[in-house]
N, C-alpha and C. Protein backbone atom coordinates (compact mmCIF):
# COMPACT_ATOMS: atom_id res chain seq x y z
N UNK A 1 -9.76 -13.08 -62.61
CA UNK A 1 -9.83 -13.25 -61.19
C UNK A 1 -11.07 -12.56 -60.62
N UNK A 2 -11.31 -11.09 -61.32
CA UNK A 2 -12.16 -10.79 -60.65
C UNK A 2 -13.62 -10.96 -60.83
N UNK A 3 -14.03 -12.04 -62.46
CA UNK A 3 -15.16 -12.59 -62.57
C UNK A 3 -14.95 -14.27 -61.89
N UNK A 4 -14.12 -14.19 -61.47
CA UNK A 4 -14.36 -15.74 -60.65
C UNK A 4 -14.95 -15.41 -58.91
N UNK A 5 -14.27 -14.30 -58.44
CA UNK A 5 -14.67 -13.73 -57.44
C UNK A 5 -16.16 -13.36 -57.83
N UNK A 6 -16.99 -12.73 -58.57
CA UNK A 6 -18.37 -12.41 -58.52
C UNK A 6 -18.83 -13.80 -58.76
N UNK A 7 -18.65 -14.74 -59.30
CA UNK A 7 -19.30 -16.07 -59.57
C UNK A 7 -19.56 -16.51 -58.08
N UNK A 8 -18.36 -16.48 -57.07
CA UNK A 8 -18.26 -17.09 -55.90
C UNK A 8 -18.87 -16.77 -55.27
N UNK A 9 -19.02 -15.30 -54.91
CA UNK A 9 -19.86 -14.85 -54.40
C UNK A 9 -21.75 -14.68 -54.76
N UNK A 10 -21.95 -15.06 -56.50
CA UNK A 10 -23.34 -15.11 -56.46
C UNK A 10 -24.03 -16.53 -56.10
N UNK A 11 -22.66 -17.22 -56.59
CA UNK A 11 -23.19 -18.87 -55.82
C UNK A 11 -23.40 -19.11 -54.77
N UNK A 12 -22.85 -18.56 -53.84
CA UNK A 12 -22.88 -18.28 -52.21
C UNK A 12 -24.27 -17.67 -52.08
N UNK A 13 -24.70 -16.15 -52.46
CA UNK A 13 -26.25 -15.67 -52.69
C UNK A 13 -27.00 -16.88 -52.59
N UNK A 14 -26.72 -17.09 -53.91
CA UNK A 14 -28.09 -19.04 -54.76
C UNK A 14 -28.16 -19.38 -53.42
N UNK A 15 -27.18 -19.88 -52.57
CA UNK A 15 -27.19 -21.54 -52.32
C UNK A 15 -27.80 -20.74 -50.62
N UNK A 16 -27.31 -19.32 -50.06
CA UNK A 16 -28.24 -18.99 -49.03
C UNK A 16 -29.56 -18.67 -48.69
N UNK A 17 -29.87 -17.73 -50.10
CA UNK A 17 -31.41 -18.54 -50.36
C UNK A 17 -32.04 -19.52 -50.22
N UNK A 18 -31.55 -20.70 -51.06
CA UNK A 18 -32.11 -21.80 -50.85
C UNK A 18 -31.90 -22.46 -49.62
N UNK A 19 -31.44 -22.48 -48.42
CA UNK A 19 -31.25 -22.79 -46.87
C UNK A 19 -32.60 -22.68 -46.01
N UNK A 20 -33.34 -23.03 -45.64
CA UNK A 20 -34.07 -22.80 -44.83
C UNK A 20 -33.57 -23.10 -43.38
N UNK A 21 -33.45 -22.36 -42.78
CA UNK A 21 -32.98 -22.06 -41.38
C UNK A 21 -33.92 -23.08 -40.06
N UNK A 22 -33.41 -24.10 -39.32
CA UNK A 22 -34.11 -25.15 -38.37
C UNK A 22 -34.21 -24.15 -37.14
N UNK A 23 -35.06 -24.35 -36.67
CA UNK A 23 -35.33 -23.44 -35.15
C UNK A 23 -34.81 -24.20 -34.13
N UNK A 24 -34.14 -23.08 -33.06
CA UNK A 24 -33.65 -23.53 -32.11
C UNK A 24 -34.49 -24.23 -31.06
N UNK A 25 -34.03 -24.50 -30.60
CA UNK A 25 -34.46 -25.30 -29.16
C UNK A 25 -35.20 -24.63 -28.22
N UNK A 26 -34.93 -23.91 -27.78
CA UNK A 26 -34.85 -22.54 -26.81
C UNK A 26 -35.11 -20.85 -28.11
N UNK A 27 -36.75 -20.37 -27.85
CA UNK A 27 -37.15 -20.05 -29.12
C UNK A 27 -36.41 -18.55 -29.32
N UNK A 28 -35.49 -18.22 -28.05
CA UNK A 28 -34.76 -16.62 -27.85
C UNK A 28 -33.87 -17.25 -28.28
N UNK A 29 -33.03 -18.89 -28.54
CA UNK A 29 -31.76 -18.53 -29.17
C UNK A 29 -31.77 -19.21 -30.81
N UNK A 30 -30.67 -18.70 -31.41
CA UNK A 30 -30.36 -19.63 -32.68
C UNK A 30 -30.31 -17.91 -32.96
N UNK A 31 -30.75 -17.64 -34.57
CA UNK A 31 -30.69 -16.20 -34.98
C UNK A 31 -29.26 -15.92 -35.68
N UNK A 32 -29.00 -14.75 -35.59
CA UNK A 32 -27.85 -14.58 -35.88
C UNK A 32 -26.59 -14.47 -34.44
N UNK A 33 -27.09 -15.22 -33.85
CA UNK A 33 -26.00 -15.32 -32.92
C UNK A 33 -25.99 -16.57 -32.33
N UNK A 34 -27.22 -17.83 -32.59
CA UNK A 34 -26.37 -19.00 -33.37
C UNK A 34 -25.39 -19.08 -34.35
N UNK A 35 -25.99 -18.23 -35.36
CA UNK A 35 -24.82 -18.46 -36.63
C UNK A 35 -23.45 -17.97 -36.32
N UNK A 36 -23.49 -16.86 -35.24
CA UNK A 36 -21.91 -16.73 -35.18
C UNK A 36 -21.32 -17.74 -34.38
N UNK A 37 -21.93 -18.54 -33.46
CA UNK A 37 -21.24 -19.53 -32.65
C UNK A 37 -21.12 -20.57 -33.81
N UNK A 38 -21.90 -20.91 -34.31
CA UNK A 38 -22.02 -22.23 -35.60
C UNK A 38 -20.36 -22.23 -36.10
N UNK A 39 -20.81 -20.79 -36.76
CA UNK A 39 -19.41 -20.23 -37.76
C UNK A 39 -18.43 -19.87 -37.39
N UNK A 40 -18.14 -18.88 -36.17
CA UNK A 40 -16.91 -18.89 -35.86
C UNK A 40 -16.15 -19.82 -34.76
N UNK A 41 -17.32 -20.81 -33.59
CA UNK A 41 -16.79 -21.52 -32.74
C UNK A 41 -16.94 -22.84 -32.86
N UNK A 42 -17.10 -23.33 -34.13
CA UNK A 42 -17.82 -24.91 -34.05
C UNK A 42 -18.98 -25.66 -33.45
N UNK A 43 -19.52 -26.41 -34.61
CA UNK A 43 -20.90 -27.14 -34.64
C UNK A 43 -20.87 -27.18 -33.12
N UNK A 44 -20.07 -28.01 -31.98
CA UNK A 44 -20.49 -28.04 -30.90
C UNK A 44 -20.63 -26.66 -29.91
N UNK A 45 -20.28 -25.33 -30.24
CA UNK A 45 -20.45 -24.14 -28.97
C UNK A 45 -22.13 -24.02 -29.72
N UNK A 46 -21.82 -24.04 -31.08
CA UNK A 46 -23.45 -23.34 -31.99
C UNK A 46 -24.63 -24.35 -31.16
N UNK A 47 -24.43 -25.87 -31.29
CA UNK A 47 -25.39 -26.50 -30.78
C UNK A 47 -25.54 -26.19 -29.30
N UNK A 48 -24.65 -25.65 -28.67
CA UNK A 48 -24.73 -25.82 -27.00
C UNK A 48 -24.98 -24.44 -26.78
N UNK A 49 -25.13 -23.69 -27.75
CA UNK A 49 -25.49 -22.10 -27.49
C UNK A 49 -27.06 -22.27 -27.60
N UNK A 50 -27.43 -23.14 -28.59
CA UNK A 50 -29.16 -22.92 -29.09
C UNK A 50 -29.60 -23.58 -27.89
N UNK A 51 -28.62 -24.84 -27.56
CA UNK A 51 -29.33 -25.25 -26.12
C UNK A 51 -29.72 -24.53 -24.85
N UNK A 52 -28.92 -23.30 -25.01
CA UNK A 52 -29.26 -22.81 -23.73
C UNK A 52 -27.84 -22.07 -23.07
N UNK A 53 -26.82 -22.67 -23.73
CA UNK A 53 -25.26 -22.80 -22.76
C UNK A 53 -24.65 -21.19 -23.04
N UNK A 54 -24.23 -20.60 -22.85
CA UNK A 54 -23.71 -19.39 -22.81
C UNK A 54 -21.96 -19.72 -23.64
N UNK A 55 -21.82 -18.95 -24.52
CA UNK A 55 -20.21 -18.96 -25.14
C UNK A 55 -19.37 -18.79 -24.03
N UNK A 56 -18.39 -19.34 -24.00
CA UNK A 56 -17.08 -19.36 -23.04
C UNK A 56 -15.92 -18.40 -23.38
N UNK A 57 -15.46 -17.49 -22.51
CA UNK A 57 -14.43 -16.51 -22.82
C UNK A 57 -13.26 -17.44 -23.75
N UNK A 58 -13.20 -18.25 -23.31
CA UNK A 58 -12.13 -18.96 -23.96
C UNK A 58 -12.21 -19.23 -25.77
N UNK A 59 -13.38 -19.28 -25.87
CA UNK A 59 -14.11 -19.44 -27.41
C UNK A 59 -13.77 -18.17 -28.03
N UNK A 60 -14.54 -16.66 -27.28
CA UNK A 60 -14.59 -15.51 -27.71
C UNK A 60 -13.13 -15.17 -27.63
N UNK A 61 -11.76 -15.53 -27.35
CA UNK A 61 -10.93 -14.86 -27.69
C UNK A 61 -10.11 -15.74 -28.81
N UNK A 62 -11.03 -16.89 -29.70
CA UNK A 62 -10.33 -17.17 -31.22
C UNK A 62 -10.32 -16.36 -31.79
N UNK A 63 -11.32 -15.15 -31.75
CA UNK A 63 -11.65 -13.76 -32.70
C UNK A 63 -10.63 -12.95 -32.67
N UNK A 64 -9.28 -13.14 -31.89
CA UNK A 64 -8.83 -11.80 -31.59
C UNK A 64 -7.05 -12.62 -32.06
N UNK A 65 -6.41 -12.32 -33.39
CA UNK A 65 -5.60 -12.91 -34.25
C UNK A 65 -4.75 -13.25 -32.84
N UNK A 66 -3.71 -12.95 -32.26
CA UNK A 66 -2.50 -13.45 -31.66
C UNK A 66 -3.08 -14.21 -30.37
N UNK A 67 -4.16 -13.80 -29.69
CA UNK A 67 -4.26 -14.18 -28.85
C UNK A 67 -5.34 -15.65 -29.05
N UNK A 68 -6.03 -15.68 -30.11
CA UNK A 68 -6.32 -17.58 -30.59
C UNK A 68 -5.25 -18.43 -30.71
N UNK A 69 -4.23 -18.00 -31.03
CA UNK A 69 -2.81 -19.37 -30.65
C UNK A 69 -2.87 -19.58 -29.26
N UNK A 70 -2.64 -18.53 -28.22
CA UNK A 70 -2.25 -19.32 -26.80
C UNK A 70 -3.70 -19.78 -26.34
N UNK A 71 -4.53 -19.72 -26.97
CA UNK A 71 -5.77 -20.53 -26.41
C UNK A 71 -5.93 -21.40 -27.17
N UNK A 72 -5.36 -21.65 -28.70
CA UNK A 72 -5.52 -23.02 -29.30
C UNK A 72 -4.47 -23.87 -28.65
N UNK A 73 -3.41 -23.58 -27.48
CA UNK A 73 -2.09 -24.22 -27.26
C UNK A 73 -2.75 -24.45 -26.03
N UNK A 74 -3.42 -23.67 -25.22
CA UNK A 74 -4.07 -23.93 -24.01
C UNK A 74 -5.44 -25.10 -23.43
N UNK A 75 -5.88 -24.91 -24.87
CA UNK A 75 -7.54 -25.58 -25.07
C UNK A 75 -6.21 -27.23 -25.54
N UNK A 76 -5.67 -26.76 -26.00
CA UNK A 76 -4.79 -28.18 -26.24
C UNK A 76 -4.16 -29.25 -25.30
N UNK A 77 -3.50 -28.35 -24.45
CA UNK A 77 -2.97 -29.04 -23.34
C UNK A 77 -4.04 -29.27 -22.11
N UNK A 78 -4.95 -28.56 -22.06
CA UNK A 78 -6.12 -29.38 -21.71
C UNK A 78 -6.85 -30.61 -22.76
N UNK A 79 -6.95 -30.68 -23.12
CA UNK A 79 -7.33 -31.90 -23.95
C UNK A 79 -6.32 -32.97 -23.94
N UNK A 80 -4.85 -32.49 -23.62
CA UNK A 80 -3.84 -33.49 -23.64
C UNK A 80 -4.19 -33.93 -22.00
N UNK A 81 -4.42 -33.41 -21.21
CA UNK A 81 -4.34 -33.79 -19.98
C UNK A 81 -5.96 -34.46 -19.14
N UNK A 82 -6.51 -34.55 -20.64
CA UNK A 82 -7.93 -35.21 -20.15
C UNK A 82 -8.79 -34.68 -20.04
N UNK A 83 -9.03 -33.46 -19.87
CA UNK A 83 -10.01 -32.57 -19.42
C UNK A 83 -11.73 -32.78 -19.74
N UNK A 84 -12.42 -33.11 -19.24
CA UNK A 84 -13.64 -33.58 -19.53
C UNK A 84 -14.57 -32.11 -19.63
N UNK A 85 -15.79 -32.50 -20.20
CA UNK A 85 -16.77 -31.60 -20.12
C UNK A 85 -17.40 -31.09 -18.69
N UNK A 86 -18.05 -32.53 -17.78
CA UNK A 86 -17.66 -32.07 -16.12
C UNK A 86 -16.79 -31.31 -15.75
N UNK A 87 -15.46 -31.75 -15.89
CA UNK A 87 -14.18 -30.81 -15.38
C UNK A 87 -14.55 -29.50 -15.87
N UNK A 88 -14.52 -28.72 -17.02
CA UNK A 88 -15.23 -27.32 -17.02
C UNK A 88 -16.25 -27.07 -16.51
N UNK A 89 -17.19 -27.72 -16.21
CA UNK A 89 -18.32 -27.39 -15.73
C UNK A 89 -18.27 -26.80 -14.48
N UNK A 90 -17.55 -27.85 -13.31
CA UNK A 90 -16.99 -27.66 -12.35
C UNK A 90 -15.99 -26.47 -11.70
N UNK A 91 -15.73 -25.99 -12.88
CA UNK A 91 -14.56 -25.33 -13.33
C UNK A 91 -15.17 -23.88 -13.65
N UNK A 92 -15.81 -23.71 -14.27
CA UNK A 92 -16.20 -22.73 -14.66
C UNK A 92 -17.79 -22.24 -14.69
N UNK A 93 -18.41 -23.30 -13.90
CA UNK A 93 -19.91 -23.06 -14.34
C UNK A 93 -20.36 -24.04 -15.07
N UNK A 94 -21.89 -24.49 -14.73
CA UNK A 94 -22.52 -25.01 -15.80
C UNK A 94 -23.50 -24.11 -17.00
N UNK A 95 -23.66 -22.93 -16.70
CA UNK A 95 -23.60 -22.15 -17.40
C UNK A 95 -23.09 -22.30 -19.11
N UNK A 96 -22.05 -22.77 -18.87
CA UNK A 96 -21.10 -22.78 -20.03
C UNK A 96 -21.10 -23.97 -20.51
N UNK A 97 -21.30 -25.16 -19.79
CA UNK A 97 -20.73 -26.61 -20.08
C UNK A 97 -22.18 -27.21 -19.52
């Protein structure tokens, strides 16, 4: 187990090396704080962060174990009820959206 774990992890090494990193849009963002939107909030906050868009409280509290359920149940029933990208915008800023 624990030479399958060092394999995993040196393949992971290899294959981040070989990545060459695309520049953002906006030349202050992308970095390592694209990559945390990329990685922890999905391709669309990462792309709308390099654009310019600021992370949404609602995003930043998947990080925090009990309290990402009532916002995956919340972000849900908005989506059940239609909720458009306008509608946050409106809602919260375009800032964000």
């Amino acid at each position: 187990m624990k030479r399958a774990m060092i394999m995993v992890a040196a393949g992971a090494l290899l294959l981040s090396l070989n990545v060459t990193p695309a520049s953002a849009v906006n030349e202050s963002r992308g970095g390592l704080m694209g990559f945390i939107a990329g990685c922890c909030f999905g391709i669309r906050a990462g792309g709308a962060y390099n654009s310019g868009k600021e992370i949404h409280w609602r995003e930043w509290v998947r990080l925090v174990p009990i309290a990402s359920f009532v916002c995956a149940i919340w972000d849900g029933i908005d989506g059940a009820n239609g909720m458009e990208t306008s509608d946050y915008a409106k809602k919260y800023g375009s800032a964000f959206y």
